[in-house]
N, C-alpha and C. Protein backbone atom coordinates (compact mmCIF):
# COMPACT_ATOMS: atom_id res chain seq x y z
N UNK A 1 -11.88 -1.89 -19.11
CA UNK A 1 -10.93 -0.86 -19.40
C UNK A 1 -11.12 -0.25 -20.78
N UNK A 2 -11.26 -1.06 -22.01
CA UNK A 2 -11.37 -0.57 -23.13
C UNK A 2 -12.75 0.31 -24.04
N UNK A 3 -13.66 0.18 -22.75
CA UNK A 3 -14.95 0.91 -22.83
C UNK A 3 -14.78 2.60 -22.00
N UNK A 4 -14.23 2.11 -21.31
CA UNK A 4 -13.73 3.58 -20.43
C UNK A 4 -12.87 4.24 -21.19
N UNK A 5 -11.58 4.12 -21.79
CA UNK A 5 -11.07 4.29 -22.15
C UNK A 5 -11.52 5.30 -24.13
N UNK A 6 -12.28 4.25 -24.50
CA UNK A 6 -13.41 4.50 -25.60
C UNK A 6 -13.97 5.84 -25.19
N UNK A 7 -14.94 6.19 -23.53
CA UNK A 7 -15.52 6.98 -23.95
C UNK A 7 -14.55 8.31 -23.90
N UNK A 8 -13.18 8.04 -22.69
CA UNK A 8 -12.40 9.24 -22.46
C UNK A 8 -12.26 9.59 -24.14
N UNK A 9 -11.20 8.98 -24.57
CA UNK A 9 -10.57 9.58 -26.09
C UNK A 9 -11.90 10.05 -26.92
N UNK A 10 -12.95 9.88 -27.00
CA UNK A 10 -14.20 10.45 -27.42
C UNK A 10 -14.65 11.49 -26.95
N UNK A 11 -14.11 11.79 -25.49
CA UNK A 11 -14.39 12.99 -25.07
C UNK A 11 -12.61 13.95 -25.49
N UNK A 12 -11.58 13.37 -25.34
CA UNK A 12 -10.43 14.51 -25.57
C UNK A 12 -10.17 14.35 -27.05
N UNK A 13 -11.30 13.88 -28.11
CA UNK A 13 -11.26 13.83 -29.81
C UNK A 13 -11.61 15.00 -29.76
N UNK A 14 -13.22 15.01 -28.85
CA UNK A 14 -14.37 15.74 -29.52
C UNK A 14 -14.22 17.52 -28.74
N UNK A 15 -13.43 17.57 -27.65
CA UNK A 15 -13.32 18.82 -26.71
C UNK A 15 -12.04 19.34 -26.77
N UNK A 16 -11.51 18.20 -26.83
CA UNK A 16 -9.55 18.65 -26.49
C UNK A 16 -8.51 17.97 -27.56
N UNK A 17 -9.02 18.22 -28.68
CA UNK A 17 -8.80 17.33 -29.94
C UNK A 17 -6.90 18.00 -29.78
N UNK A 18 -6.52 19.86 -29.55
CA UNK A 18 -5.08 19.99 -30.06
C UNK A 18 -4.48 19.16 -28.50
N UNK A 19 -4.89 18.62 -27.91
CA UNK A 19 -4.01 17.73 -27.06
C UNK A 19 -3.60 16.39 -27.59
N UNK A 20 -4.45 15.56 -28.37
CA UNK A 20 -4.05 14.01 -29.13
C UNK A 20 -3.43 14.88 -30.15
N UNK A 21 -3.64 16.06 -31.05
CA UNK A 21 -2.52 16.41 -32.28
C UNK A 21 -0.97 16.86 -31.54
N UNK A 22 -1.58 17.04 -30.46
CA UNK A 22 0.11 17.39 -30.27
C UNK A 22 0.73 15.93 -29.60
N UNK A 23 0.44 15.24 -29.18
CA UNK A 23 0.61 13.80 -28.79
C UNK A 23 0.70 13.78 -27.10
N UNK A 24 0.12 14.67 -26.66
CA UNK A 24 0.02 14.18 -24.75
C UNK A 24 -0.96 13.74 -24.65
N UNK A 25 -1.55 12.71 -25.09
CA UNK A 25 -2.81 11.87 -24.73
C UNK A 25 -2.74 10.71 -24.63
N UNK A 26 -2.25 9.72 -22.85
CA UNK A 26 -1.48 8.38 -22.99
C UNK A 26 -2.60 7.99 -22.50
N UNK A 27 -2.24 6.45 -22.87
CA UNK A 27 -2.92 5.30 -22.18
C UNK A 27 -2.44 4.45 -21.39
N UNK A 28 -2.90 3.97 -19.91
CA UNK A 28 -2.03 3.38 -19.30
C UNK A 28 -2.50 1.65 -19.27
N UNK A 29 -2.02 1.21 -19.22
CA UNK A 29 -1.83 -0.40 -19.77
C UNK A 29 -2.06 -1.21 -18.58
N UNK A 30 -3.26 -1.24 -17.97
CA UNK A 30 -3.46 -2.09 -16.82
C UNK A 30 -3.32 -4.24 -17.41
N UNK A 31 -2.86 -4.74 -16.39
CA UNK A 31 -2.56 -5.87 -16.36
C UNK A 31 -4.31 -6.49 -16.57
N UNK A 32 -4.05 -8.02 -17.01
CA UNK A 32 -5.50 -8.29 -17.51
C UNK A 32 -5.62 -9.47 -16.33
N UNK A 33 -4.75 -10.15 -15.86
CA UNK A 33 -4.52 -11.12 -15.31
C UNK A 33 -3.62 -10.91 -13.87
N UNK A 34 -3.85 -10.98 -12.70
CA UNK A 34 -3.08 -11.80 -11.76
C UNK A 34 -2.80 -13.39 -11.66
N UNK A 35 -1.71 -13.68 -11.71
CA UNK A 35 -1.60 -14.98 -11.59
C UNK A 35 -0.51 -15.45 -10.63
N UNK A 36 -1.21 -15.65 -9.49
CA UNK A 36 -0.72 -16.57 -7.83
C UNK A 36 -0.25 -17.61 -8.56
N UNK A 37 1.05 -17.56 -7.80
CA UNK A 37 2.17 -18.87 -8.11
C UNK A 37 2.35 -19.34 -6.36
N UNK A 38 1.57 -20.07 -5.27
CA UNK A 38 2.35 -19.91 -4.55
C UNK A 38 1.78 -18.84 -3.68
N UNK A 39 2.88 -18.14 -3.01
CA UNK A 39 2.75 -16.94 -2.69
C UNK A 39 3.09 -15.47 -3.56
N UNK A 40 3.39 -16.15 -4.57
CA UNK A 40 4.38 -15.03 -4.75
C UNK A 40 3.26 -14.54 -6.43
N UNK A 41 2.68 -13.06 -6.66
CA UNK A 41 2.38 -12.82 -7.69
C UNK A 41 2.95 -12.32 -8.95
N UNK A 42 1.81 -12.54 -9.98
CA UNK A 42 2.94 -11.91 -11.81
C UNK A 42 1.43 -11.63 -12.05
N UNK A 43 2.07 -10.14 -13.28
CA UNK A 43 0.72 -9.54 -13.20
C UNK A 43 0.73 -10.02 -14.87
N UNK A 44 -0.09 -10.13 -16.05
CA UNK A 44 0.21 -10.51 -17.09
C UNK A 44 -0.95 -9.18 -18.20
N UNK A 45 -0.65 -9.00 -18.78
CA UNK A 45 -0.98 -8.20 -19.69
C UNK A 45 -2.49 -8.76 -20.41
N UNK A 46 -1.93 -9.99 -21.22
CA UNK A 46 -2.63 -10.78 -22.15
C UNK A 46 -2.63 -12.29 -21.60
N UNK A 47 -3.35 -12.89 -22.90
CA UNK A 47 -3.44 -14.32 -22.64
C UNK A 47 -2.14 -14.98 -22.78
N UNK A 48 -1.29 -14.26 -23.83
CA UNK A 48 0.22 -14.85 -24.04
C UNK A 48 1.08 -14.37 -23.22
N UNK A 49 1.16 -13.16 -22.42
CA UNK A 49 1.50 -12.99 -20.88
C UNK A 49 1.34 -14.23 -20.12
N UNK A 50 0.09 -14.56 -20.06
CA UNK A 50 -0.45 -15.08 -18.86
C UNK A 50 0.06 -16.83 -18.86
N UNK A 51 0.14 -16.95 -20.26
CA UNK A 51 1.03 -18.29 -20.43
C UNK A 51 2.26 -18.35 -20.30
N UNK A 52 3.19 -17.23 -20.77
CA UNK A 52 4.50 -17.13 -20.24
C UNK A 52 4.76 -17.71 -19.30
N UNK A 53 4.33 -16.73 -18.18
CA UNK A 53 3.92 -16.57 -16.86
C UNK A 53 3.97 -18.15 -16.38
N UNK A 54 3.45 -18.97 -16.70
CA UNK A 54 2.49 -20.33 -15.80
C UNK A 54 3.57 -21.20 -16.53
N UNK A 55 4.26 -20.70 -17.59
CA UNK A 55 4.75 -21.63 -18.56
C UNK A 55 6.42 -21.87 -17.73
N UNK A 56 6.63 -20.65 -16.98
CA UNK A 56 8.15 -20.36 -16.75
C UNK A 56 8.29 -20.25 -15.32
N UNK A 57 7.18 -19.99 -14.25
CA UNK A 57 6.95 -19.51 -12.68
C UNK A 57 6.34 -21.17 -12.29
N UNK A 58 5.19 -21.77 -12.80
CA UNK A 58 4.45 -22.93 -12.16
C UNK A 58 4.84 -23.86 -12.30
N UNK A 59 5.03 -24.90 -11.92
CA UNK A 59 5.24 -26.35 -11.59
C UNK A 59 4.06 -26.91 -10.92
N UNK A 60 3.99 -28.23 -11.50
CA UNK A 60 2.91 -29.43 -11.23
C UNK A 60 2.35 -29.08 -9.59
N UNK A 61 3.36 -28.98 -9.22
CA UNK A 61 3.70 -28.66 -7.41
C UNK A 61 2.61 -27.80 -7.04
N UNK A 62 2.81 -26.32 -7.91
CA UNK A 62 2.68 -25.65 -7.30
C UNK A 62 0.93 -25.00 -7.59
N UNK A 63 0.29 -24.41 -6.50
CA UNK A 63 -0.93 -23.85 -6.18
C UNK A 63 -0.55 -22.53 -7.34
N UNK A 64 -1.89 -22.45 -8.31
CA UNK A 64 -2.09 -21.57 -8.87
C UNK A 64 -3.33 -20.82 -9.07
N UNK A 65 -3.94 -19.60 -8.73
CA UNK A 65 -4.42 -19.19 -8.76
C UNK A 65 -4.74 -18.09 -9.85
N UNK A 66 -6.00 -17.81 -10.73
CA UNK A 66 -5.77 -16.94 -11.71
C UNK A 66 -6.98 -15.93 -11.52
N UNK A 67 -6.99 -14.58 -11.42
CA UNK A 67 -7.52 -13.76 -11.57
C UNK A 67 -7.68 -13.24 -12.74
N UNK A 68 -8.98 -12.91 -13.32
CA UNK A 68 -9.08 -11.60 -14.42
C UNK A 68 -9.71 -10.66 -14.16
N UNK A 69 -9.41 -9.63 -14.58
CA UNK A 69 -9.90 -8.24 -14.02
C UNK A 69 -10.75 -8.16 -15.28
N UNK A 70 -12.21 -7.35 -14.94
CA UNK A 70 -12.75 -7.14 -16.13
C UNK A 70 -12.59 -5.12 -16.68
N UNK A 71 -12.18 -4.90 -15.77
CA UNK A 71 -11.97 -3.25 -15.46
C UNK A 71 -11.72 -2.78 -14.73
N UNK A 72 -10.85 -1.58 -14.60
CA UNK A 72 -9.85 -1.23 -13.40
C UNK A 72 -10.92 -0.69 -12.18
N UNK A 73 -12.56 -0.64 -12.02
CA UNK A 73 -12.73 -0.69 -10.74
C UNK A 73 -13.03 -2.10 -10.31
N UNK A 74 -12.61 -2.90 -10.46
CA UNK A 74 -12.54 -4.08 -9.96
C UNK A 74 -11.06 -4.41 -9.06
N UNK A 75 -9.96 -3.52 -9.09
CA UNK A 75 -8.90 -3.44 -8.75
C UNK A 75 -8.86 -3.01 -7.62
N UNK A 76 -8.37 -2.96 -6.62
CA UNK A 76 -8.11 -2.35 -5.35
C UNK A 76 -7.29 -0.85 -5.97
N UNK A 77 -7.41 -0.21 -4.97
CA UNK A 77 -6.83 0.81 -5.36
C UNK A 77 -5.69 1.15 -5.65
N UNK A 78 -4.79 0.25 -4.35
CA UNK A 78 -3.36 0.00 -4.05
C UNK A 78 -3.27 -1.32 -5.55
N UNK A 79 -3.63 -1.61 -5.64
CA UNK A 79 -2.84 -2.53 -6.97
C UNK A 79 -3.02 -2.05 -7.85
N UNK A 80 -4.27 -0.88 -7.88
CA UNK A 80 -4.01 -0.34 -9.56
C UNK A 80 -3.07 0.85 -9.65
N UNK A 81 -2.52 1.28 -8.25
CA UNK A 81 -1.65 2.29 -8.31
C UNK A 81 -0.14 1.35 -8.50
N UNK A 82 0.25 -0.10 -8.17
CA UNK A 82 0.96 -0.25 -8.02
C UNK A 82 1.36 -1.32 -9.41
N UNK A 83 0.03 -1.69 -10.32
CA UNK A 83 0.38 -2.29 -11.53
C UNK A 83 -0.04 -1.33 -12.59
N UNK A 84 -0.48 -0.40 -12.51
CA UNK A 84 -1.10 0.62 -13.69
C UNK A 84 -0.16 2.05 -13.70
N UNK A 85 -0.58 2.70 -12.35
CA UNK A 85 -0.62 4.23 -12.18
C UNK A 85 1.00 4.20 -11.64
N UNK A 86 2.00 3.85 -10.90
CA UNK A 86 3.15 3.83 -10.29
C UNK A 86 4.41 4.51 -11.64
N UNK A 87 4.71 5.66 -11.51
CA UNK A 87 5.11 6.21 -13.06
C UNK A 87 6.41 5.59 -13.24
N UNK A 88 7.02 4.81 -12.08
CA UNK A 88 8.83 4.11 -12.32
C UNK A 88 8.10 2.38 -12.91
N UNK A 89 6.80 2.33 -12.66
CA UNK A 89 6.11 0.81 -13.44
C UNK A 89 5.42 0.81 -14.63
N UNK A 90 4.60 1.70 -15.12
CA UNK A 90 3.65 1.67 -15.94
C UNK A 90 3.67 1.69 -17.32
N UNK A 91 3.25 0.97 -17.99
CA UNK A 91 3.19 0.99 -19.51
C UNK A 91 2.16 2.13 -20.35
N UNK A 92 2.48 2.86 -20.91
CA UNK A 92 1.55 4.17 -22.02
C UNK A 92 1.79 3.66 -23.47
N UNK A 93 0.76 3.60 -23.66
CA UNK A 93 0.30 3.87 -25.41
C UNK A 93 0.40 5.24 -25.38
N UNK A 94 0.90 5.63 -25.87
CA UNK A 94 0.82 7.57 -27.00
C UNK A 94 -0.71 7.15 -27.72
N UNK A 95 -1.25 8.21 -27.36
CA UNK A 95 -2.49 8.13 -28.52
C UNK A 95 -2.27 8.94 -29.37
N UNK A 96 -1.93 8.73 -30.96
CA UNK A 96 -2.15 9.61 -32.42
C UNK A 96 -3.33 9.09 -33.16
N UNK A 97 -4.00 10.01 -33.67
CA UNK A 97 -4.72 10.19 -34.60
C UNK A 97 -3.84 10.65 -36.08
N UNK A 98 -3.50 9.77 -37.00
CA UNK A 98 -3.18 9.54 -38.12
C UNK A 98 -4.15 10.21 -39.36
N UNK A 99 -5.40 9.68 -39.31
CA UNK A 99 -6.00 10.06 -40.44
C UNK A 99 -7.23 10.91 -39.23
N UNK A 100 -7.51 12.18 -39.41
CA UNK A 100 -8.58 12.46 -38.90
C UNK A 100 -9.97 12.87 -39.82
N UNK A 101 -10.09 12.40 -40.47
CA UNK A 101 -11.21 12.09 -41.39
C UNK A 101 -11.72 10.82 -41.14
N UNK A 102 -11.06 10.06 -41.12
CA UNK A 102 -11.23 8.56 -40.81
C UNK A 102 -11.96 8.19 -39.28
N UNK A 103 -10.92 9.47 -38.50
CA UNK A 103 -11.50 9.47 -36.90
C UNK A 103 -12.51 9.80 -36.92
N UNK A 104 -13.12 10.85 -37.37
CA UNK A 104 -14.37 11.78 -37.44
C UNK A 104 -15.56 10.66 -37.67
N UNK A 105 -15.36 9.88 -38.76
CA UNK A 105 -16.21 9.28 -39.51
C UNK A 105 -16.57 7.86 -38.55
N UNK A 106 -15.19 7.47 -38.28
CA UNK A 106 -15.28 6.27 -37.09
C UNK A 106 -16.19 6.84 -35.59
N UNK A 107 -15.87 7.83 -35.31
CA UNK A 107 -16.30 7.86 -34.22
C UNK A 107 -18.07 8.51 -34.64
N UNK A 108 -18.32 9.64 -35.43
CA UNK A 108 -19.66 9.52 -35.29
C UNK A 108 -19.91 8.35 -36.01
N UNK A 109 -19.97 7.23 -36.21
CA UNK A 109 -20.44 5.92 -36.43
C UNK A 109 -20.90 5.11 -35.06
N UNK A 110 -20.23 5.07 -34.44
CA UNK A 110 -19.74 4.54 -32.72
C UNK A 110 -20.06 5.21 -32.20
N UNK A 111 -19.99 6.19 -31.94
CA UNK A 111 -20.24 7.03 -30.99
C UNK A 111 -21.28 8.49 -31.06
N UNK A 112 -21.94 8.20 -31.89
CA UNK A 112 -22.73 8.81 -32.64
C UNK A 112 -24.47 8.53 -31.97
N UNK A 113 -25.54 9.35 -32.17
CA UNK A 113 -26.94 9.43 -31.46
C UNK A 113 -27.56 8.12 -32.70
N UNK A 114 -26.74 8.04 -34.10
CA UNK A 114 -27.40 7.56 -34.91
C UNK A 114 -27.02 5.94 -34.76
N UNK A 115 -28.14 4.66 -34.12
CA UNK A 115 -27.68 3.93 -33.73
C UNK A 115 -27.71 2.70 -34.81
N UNK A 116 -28.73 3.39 -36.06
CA UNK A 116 -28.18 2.38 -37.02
C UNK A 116 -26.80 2.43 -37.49
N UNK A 117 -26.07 3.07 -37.64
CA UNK A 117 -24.38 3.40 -37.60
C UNK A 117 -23.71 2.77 -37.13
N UNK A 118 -23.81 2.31 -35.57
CA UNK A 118 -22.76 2.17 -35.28
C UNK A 118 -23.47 0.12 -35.49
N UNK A 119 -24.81 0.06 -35.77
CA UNK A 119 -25.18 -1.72 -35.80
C UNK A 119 -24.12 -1.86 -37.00
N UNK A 120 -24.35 -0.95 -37.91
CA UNK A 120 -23.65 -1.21 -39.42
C UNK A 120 -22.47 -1.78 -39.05
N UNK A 121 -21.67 -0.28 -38.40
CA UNK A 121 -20.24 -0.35 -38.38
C UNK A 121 -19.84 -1.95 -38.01
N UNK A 122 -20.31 -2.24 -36.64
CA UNK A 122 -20.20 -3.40 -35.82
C UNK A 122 -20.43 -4.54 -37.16
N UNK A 123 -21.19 -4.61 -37.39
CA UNK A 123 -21.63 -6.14 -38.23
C UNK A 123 -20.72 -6.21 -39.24
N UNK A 124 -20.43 -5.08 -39.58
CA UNK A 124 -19.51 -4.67 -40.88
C UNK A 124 -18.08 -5.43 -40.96
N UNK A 125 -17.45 -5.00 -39.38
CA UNK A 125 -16.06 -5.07 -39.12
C UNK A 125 -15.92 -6.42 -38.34
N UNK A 126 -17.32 -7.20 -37.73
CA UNK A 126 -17.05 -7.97 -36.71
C UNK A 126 -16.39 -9.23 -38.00
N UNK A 127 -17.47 -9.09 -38.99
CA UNK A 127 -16.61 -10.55 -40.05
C UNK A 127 -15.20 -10.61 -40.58
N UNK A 128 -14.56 -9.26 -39.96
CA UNK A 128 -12.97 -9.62 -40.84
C UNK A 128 -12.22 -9.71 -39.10
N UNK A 129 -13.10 -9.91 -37.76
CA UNK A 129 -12.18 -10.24 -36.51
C UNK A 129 -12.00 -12.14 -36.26
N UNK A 130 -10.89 -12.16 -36.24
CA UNK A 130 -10.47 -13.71 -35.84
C UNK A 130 -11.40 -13.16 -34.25
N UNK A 131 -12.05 -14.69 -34.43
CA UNK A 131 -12.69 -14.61 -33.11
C UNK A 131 -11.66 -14.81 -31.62
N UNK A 132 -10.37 -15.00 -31.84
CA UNK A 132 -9.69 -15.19 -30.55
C UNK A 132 -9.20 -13.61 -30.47
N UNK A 133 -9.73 -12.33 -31.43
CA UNK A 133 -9.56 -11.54 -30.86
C UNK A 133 -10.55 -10.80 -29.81
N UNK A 134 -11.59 -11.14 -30.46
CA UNK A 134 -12.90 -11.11 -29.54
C UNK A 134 -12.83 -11.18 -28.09
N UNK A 135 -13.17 -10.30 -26.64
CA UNK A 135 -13.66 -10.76 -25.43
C UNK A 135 -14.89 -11.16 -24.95
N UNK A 136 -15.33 -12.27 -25.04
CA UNK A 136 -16.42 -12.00 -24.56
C UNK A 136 -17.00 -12.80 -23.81
């Protein structure tokens, strides 16, 4: 999701930039986790979702099953309409751009033809990430 997502806003920065300044540019918040209790499912966001979840629904008893989605075509269609896209269910990020100098500079780094840039950027930023933010 967060690679797709990467290249859309790279394309409505770089083409349709007065749509993120005026703020109609959402993100919709697909679930990261299914987690079978049973019969009965919970969709979980995160890893601290996903413990909630097992922490407050499962018992010793009970059959659990855990799914992770690695990206929404891995989803059936009907579940990503019915945990993502369903507009009385779905969670949006607003996308703002705050500093757009900063954007400019971030994104041709990343997203840029120049690929020593974006090794920099990466090596640069990966030493100040706690690795449990990391997917990988």
């Amino acid at each position: 999701g967060h690679h797709i997502s990467t290249l859309l806003l790279t394309f409505f920065y770089r083409y349709m930039r007065p749509l993120l300044e005026a703020g109609c540019v959402y993100l919709a918040q697909p679930p990261l986790y299914r987690v079978q209790v049973g019969k009965d499912s919970y969709w979980a966001l995160d890893d601290a979702d996903r413990a909630r979840i097992l922490k407050t629904k499962a018992s010793s008893r009970s059959k659990v099953e855990i799914t992770r989605f690695k990206g929404l075509g891995e989803m059936p269609p009907r579940t990503l309409y019915e945990t993502t896209l369903d507009p009385s269910l779905r969670r949006l990020i607003r996308v703002t751009v705050p500093d757009l100098a900063a954007a400019e500079s971030t994104l041709d780094d990343l997203m840029g033809d120049d690929t020593s840039a974006r090794y920099e950027e990466i090596m640069t930023r990966s030493r100040d990430l706690d690795s449990e933010m990391l997917d990988v």
